[in-house]
PDB file of N, CA and C in Angstrom:
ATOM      1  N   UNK A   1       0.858  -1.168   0.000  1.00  0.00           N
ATOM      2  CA  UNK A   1       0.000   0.000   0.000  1.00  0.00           C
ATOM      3  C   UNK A   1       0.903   1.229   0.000  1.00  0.00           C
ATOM      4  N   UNK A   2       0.412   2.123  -0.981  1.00  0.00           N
ATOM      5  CA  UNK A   2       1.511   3.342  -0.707  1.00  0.00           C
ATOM      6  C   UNK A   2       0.580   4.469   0.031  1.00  0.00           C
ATOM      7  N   UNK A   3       1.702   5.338   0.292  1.00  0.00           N
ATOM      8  CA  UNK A   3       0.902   6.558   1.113  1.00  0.00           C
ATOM      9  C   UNK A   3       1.799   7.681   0.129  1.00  0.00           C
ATOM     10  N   UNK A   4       0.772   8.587   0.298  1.00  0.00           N
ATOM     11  CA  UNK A   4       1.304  10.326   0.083  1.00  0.00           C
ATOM     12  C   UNK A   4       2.082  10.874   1.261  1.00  0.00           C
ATOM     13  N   UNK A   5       3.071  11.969   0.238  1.00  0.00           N
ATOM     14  CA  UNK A   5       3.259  12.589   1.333  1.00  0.00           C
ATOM     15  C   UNK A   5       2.361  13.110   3.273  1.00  0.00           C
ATOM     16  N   UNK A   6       1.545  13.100   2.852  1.00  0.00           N
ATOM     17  CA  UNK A   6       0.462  13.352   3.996  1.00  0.00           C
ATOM     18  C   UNK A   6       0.224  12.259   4.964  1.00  0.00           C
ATOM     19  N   UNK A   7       0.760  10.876   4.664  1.00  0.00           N
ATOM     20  CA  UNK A   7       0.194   9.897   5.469  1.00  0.00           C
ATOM     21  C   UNK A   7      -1.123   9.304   4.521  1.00  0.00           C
ATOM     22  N   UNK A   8      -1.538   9.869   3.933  1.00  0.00           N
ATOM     23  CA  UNK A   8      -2.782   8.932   3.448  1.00  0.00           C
ATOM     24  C   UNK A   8      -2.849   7.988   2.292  1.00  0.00           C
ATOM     25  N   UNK A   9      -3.659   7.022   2.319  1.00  0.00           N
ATOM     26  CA  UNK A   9      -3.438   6.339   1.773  1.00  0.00           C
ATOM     27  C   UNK A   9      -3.689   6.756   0.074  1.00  0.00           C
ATOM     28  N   UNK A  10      -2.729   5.893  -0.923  1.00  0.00           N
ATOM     29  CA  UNK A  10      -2.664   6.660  -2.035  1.00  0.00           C
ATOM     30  C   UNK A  10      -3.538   5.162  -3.252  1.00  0.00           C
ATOM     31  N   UNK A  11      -4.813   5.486  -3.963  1.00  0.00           N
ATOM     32  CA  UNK A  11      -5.215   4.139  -4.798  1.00  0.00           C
ATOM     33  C   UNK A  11      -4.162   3.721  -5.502  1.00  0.00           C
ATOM     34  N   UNK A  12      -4.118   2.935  -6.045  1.00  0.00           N
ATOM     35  CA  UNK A  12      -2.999   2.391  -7.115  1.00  0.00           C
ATOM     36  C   UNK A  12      -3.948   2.854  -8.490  1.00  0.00           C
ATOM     37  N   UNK A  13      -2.924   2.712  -9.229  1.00  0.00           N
ATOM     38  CA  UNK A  13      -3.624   3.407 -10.726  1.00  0.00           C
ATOM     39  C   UNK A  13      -2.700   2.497 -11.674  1.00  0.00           C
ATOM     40  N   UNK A  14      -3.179   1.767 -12.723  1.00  0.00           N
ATOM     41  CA  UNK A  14      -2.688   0.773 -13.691  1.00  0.00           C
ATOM     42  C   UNK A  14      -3.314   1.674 -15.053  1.00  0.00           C
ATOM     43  N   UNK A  15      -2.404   2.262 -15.301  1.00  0.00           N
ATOM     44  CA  UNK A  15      -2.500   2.645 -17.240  1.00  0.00           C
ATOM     45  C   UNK A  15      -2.700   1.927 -18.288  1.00  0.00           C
ATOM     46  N   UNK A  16      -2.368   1.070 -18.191  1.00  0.00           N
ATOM     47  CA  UNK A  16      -2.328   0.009 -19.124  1.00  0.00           C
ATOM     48  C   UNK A  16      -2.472  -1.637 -18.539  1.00  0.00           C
ATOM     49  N   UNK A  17      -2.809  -2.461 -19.546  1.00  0.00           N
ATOM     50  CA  UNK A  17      -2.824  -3.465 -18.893  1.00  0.00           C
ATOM     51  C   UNK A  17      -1.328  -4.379 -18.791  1.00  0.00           C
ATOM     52  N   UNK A  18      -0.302  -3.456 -19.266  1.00  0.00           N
ATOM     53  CA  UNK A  18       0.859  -4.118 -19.233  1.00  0.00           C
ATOM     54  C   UNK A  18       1.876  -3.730 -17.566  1.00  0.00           C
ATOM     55  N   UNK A  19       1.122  -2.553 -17.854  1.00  0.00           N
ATOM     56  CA  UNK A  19       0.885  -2.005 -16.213  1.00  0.00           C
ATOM     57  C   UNK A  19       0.629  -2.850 -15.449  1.00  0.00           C
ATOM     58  N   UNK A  20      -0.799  -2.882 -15.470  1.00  0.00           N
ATOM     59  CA  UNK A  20      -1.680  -3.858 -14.822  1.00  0.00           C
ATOM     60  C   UNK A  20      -1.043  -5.022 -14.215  1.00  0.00           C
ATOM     61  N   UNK A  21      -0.714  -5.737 -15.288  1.00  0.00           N
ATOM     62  CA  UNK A  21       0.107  -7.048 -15.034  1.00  0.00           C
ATOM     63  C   UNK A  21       1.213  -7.066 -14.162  1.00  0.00           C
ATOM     64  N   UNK A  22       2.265  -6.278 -14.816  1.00  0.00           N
ATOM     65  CA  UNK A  22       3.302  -5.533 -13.692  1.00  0.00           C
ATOM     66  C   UNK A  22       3.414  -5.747 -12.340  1.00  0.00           C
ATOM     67  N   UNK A  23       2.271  -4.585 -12.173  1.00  0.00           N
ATOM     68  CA  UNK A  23       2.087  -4.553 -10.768  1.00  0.00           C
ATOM     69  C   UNK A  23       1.378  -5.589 -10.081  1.00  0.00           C
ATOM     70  N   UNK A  24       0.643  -6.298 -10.574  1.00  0.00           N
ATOM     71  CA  UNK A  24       0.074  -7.416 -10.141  1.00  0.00           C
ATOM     72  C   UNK A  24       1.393  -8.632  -9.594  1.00  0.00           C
ATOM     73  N   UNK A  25       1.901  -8.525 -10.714  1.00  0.00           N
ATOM     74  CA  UNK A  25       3.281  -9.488 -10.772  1.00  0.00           C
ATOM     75  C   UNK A  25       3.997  -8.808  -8.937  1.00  0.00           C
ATOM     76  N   UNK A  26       4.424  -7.812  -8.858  1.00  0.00           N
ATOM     77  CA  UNK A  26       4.741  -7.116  -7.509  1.00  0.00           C
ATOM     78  C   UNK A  26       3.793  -7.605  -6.110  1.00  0.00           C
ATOM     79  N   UNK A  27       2.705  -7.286  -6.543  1.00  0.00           N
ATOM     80  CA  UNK A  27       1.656  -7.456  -5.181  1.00  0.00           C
ATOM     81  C   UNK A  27       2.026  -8.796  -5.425  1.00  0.00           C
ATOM     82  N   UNK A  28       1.630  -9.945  -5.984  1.00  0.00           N
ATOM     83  CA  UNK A  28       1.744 -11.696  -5.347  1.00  0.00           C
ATOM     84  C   UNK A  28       2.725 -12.272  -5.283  1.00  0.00           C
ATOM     85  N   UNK A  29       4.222 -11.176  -5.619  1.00  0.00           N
ATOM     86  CA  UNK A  29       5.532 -11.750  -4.754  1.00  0.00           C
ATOM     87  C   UNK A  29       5.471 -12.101  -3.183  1.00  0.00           C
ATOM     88  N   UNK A  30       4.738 -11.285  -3.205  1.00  0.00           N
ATOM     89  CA  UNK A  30       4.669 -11.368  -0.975  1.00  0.00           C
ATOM     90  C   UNK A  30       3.928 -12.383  -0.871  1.00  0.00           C
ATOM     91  N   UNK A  31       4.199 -13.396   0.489  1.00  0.00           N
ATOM     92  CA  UNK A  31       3.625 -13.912   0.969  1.00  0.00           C
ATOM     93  C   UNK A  31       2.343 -13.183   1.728  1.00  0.00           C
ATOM     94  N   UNK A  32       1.928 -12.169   1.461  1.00  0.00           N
ATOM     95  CA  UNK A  32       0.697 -11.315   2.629  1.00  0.00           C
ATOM     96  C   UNK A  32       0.290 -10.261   1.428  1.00  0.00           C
ATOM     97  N   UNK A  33      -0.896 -10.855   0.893  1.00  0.00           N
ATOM     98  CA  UNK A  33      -1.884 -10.144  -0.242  1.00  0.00           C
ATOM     99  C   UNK A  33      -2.628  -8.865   0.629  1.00  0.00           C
ATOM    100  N   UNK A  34      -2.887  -7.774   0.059  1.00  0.00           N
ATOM    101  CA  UNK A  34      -3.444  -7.082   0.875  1.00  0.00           C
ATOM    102  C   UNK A  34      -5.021  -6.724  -0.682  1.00  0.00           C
ATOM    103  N   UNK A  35      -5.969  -7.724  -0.492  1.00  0.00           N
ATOM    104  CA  UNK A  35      -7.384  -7.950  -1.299  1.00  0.00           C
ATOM    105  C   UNK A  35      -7.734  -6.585  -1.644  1.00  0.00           C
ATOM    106  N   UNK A  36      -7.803  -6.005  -0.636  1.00  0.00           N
ATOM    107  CA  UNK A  36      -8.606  -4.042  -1.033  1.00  0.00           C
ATOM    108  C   UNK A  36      -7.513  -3.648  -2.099  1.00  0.00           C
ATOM    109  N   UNK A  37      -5.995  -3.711  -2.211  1.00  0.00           N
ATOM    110  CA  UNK A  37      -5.070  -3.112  -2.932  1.00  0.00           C
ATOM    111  C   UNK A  37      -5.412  -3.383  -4.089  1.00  0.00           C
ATOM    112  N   UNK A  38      -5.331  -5.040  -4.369  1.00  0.00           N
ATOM    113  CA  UNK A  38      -6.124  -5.401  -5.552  1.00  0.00           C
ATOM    114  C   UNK A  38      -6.575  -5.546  -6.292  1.00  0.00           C
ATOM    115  N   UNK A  39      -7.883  -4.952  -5.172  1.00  0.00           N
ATOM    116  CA  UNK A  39      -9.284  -5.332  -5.494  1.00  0.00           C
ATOM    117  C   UNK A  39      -8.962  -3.427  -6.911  1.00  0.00           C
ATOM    118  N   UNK A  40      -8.639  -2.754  -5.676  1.00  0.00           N
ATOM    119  CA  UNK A  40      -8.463  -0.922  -5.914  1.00  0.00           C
ATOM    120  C   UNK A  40      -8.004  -0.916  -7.555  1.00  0.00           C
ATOM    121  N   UNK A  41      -6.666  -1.905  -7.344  1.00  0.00           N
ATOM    122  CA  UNK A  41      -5.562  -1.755  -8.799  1.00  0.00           C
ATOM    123  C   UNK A  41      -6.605  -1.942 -10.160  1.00  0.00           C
ATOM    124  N   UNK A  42      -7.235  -3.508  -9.702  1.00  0.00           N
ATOM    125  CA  UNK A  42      -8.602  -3.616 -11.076  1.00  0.00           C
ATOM    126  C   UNK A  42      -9.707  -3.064 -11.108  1.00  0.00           C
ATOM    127  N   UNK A  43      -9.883  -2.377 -10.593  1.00  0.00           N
ATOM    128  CA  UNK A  43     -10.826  -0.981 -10.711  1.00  0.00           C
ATOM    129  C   UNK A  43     -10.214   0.247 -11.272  1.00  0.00           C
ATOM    130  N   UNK A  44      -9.231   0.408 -11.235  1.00  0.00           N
ATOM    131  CA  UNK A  44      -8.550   1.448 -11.719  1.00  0.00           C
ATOM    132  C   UNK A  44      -7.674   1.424 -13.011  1.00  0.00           C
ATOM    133  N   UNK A  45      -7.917  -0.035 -13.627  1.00  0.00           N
ATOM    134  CA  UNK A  45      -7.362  -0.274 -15.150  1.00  0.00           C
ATOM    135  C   UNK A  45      -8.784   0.174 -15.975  1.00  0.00           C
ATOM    136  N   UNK A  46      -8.272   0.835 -16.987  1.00  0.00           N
ATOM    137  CA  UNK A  46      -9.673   1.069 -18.242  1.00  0.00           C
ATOM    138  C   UNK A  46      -9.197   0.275 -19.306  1.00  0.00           C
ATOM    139  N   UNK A  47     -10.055  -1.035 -19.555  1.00  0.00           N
ATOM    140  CA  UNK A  47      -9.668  -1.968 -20.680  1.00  0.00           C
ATOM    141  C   UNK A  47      -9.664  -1.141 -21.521  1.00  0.00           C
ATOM    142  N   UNK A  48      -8.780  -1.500 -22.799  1.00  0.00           N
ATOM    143  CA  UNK A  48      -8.279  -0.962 -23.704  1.00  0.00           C
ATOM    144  C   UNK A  48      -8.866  -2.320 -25.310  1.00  0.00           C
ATOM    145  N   UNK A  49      -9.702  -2.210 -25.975  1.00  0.00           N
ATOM    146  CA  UNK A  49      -9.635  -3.364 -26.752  1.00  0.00           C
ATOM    147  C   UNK A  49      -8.677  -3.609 -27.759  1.00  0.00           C
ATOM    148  N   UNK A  50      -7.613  -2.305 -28.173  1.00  0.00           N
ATOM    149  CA  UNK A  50      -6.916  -2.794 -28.716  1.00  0.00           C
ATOM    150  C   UNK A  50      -5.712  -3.391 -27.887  1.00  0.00           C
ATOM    151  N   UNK A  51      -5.235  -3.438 -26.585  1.00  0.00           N
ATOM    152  CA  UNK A  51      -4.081  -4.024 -25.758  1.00  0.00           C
ATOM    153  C   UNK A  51      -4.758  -5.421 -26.049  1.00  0.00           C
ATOM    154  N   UNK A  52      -6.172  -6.178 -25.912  1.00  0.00           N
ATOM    155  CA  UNK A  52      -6.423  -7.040 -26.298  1.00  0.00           C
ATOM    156  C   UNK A  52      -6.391  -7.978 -27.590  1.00  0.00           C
ATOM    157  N   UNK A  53      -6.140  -6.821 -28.172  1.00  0.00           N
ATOM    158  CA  UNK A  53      -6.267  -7.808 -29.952  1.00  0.00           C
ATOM    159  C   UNK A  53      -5.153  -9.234 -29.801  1.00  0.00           C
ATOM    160  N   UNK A  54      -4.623  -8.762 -29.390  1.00  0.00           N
ATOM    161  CA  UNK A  54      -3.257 -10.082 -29.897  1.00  0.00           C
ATOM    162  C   UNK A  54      -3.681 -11.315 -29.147  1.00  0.00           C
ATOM    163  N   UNK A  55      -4.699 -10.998 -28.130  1.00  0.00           N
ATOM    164  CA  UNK A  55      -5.127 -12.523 -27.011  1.00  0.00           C
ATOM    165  C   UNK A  55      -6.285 -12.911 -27.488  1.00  0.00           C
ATOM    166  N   UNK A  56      -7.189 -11.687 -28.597  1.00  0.00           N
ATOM    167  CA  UNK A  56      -8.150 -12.475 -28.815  1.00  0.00           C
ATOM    168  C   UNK A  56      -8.032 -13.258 -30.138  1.00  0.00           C
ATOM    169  N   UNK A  57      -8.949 -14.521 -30.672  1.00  0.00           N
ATOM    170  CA  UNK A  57      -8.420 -15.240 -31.847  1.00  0.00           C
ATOM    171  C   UNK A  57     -10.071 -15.353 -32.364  1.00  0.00           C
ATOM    172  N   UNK A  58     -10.548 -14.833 -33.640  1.00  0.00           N
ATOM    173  CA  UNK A  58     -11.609 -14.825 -34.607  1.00  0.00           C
ATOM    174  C   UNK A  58     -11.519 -16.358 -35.106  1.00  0.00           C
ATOM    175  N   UNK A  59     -12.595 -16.888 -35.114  1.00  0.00           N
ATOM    176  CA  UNK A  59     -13.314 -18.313 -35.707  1.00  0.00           C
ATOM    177  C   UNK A  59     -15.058 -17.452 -35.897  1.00  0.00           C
ATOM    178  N   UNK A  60     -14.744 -17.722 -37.203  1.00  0.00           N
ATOM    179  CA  UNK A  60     -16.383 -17.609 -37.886  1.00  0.00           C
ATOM    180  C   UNK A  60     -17.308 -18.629 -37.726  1.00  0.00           C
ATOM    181  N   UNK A  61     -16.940 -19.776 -37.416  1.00  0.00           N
ATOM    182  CA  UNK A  61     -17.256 -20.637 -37.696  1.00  0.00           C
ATOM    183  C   UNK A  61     -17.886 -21.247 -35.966  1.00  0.00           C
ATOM    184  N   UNK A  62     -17.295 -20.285 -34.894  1.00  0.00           N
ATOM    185  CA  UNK A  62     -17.592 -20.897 -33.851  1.00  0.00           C
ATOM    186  C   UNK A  62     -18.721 -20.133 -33.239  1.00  0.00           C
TER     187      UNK A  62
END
C-alpha cells in the first residue's frame, strides 16, 4: 500500500494493462496479499480493446 506525502493512503492506478500485469506481478511476490489493494488496482485499469487484440483469436465458424 503506498501513502502520500500526507500519510494517506494513495489508490494504485494501472495505465495500461501491461501495467496492470506488472504490478500485479509485484503485489503476489509477498507472501501477505493485501485484497482491497487489488481489489483498488482492477478498478482502476480502463480496458483498452486494442491491448487485447493479440489474445483475442476470430473463428467464424464458432
Amino acid at each position: 500500500m503506498e501513502l502520500t506525502d500526507a500519510g494517506n493512503y494513495k489508490p494504485p492506478s494501472a495505465s495500461s494493462l501491461a501495467d496492470l500485469i506488472e504490478q500485479l506481478h509485484r503485489v503476489f511476490e509477498s507472501d501477505h496479499i493485501n485484497v482491497e489493494y487489488v481489489h483498488d488496482l482492477m478498478l482502476s485499469y480502463k480496458s483498452n480493446p486494442k491491448e487485447w487484440q493479440k489474445y483475442a483469436k476470430f473463428d467464424r465458424h464458432r
